[in-house]
C-alpha atoms as a PDB file:
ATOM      1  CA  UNK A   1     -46.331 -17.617  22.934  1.00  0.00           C
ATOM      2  CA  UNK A   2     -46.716 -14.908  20.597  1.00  0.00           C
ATOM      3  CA  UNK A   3     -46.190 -12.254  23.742  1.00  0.00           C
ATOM      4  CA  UNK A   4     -42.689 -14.225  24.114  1.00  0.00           C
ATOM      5  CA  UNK A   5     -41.604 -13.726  20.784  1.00  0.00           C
ATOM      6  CA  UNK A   6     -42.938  -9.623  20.609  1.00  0.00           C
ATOM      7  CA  UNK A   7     -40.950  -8.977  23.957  1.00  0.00           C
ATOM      8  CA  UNK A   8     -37.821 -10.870  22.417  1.00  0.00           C
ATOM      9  CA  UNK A   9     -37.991  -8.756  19.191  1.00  0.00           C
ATOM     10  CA  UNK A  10     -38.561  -5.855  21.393  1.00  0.00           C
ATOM     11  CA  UNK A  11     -35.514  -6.680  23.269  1.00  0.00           C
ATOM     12  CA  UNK A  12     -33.595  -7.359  20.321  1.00  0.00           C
ATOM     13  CA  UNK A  13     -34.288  -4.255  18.452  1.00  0.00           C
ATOM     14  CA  UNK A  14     -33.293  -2.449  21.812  1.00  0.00           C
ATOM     15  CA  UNK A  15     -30.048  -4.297  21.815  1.00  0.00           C
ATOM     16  CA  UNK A  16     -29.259  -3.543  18.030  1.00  0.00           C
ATOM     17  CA  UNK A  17     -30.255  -0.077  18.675  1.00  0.00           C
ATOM     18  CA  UNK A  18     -28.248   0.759  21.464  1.00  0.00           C
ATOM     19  CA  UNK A  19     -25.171  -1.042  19.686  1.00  0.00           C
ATOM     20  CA  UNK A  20     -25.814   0.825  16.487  1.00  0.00           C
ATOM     21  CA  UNK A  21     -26.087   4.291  19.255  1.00  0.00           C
ATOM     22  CA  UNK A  22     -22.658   3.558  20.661  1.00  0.00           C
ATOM     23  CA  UNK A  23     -20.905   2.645  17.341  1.00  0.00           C
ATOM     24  CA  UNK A  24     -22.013   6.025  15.924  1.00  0.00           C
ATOM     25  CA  UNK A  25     -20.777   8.008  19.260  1.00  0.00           C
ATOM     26  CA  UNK A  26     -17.639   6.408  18.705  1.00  0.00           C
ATOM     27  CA  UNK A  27     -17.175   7.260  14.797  1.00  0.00           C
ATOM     28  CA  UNK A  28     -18.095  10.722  15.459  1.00  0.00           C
ATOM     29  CA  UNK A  29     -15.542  11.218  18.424  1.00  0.00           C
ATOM     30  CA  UNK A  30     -12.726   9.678  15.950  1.00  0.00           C
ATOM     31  CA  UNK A  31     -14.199  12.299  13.509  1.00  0.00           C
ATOM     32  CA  UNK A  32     -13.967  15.130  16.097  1.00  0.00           C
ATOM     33  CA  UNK A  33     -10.463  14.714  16.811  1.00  0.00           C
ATOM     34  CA  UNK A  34      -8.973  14.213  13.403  1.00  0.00           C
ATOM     35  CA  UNK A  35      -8.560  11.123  13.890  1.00  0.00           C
ATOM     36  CA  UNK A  36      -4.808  11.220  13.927  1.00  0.00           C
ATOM     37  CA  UNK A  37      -4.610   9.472  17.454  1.00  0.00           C
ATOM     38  CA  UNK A  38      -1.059   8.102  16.210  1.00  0.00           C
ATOM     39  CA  UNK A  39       0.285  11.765  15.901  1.00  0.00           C
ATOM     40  CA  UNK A  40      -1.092  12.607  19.655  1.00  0.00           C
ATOM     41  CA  UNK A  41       1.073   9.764  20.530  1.00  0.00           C
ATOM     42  CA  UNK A  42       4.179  10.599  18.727  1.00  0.00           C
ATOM     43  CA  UNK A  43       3.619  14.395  20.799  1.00  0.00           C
ATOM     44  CA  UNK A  44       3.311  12.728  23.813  1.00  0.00           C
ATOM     45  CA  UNK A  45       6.253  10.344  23.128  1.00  0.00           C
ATOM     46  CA  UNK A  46       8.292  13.236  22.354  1.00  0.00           C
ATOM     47  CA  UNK A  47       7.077  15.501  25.400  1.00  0.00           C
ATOM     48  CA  UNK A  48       8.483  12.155  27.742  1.00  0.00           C
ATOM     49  CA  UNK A  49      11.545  12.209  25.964  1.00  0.00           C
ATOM     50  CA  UNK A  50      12.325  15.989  26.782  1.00  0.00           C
ATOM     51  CA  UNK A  51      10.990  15.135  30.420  1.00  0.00           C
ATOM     52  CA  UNK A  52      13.658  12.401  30.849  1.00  0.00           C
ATOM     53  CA  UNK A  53      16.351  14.371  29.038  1.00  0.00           C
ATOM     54  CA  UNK A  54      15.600  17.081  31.558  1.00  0.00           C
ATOM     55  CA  UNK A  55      16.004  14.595  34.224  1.00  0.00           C
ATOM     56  CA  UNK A  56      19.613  12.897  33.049  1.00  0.00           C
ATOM     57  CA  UNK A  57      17.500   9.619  32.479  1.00  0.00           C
ATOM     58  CA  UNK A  58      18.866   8.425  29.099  1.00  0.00           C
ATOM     59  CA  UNK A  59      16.307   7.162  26.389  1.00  0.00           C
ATOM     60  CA  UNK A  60      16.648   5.598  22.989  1.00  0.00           C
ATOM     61  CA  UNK A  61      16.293   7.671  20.060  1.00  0.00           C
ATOM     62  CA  UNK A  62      12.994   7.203  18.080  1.00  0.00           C
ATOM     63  CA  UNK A  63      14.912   9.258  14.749  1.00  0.00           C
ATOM     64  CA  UNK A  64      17.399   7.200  12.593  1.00  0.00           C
ATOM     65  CA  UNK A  65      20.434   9.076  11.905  1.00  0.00           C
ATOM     66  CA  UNK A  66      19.696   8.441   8.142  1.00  0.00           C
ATOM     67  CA  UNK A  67      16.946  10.752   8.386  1.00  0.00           C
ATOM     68  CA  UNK A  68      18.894  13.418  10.055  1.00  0.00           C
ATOM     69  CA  UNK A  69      21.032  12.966   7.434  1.00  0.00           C
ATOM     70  CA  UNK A  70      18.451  13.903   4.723  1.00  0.00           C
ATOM     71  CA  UNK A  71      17.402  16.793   7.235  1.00  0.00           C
ATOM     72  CA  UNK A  72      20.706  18.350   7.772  1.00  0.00           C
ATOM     73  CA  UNK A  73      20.673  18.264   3.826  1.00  0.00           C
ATOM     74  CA  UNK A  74      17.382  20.082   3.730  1.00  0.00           C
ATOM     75  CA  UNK A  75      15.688  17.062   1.705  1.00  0.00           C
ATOM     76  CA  UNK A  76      12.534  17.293   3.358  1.00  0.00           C
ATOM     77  CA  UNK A  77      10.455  15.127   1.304  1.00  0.00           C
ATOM     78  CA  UNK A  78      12.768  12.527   0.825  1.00  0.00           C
ATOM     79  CA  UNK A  79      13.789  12.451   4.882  1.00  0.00           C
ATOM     80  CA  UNK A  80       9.350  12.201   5.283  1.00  0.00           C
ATOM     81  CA  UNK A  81       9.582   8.756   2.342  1.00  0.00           C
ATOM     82  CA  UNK A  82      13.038   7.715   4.179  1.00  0.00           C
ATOM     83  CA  UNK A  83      11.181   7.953   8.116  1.00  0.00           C
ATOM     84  CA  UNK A  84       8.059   6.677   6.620  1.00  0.00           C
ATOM     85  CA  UNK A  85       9.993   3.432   5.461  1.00  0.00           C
ATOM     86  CA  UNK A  86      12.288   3.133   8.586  1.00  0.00           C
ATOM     87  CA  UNK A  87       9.176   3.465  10.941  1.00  0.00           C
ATOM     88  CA  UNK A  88       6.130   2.172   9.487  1.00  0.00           C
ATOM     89  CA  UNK A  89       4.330   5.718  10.040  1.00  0.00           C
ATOM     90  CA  UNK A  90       1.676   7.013   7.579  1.00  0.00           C
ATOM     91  CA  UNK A  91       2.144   9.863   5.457  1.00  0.00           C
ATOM     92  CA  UNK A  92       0.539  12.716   7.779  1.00  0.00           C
ATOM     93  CA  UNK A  93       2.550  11.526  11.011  1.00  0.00           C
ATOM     94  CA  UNK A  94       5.683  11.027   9.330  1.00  0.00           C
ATOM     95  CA  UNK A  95       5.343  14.832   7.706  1.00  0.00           C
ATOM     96  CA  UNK A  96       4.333  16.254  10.962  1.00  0.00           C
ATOM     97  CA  UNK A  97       7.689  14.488  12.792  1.00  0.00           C
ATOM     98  CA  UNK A  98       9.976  15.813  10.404  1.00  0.00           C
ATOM     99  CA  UNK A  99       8.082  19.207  10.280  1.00  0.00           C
ATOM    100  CA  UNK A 100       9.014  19.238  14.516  1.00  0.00           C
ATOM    101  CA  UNK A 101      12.516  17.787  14.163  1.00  0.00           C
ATOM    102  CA  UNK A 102      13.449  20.952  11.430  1.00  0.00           C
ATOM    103  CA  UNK A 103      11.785  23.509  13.530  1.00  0.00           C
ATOM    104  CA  UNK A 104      14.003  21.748  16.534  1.00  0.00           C
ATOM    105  CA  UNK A 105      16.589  21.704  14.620  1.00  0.00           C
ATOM    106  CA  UNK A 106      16.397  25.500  13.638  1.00  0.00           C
ATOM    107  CA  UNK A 107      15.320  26.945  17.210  1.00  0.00           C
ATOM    108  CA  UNK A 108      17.872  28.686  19.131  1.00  0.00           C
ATOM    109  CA  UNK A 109      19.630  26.385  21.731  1.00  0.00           C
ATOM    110  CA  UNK A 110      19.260  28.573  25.246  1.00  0.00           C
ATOM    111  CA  UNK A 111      22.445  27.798  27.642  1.00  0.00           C
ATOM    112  CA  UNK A 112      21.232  26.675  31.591  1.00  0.00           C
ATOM    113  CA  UNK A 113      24.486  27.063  32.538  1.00  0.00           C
ATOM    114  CA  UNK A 114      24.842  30.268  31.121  1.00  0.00           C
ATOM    115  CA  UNK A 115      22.301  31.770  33.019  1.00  0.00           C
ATOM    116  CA  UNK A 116      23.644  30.892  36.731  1.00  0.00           C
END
């Protein structure tokens, strides 16, 4: 009886272990990629919107025009409060997507057609 309940504590504390093991791998690979997983999205999410531009496939647009608005004006900290609001994003991603749309907004637009 008392080998029954050493090999169940045994067990148990191999269990635990091995839970406590994976739930520390999985902390420290959050850690080791910022843990911004919401930004890699919005990059990816953007990268399939240029993809399905570049393929005539129309798409909504993710941006309200209010927050244009604010970027045309150059009001860049109250377009990252007004995107936060309209969006639900945190700080960092919100900051970060208005950071992309003015240096979009600013690049040089390169002409296909001109270059047939």
């Amino acid at each position: 009886m008392v080998l029954n309940w050493a090999a169940f504590a045994i067990v148990l504390l191999l269990v635990l272990g091995g839970l406590f093991a994976v739930l520390i791998m999985f902390s420290l690979s959050r850690a080791a990629t910022g843990g911004d997983v919401d930004w890699q999205i919005d990059r990816i999410d953007r990268k399939l919107d240029l993809i399905l531009t570049h393929l005539g496939i129309g798409h909504d647009e993710h941006v309200p025009e209010s927050v244009m608005a604010l970027i045309r004006l150059g009001k860049t900290a109250e377009a990252v409060k007004e995107y936060q609001l309209r969006t639900g994003s945190r700080a960092s991603v919100a900051r970060r997507e208005i950071d992309h749309l003015i240096s979009k907004a600013s690049a040089p637009k390169s002409s296909i057609e001109g270059e047939v």
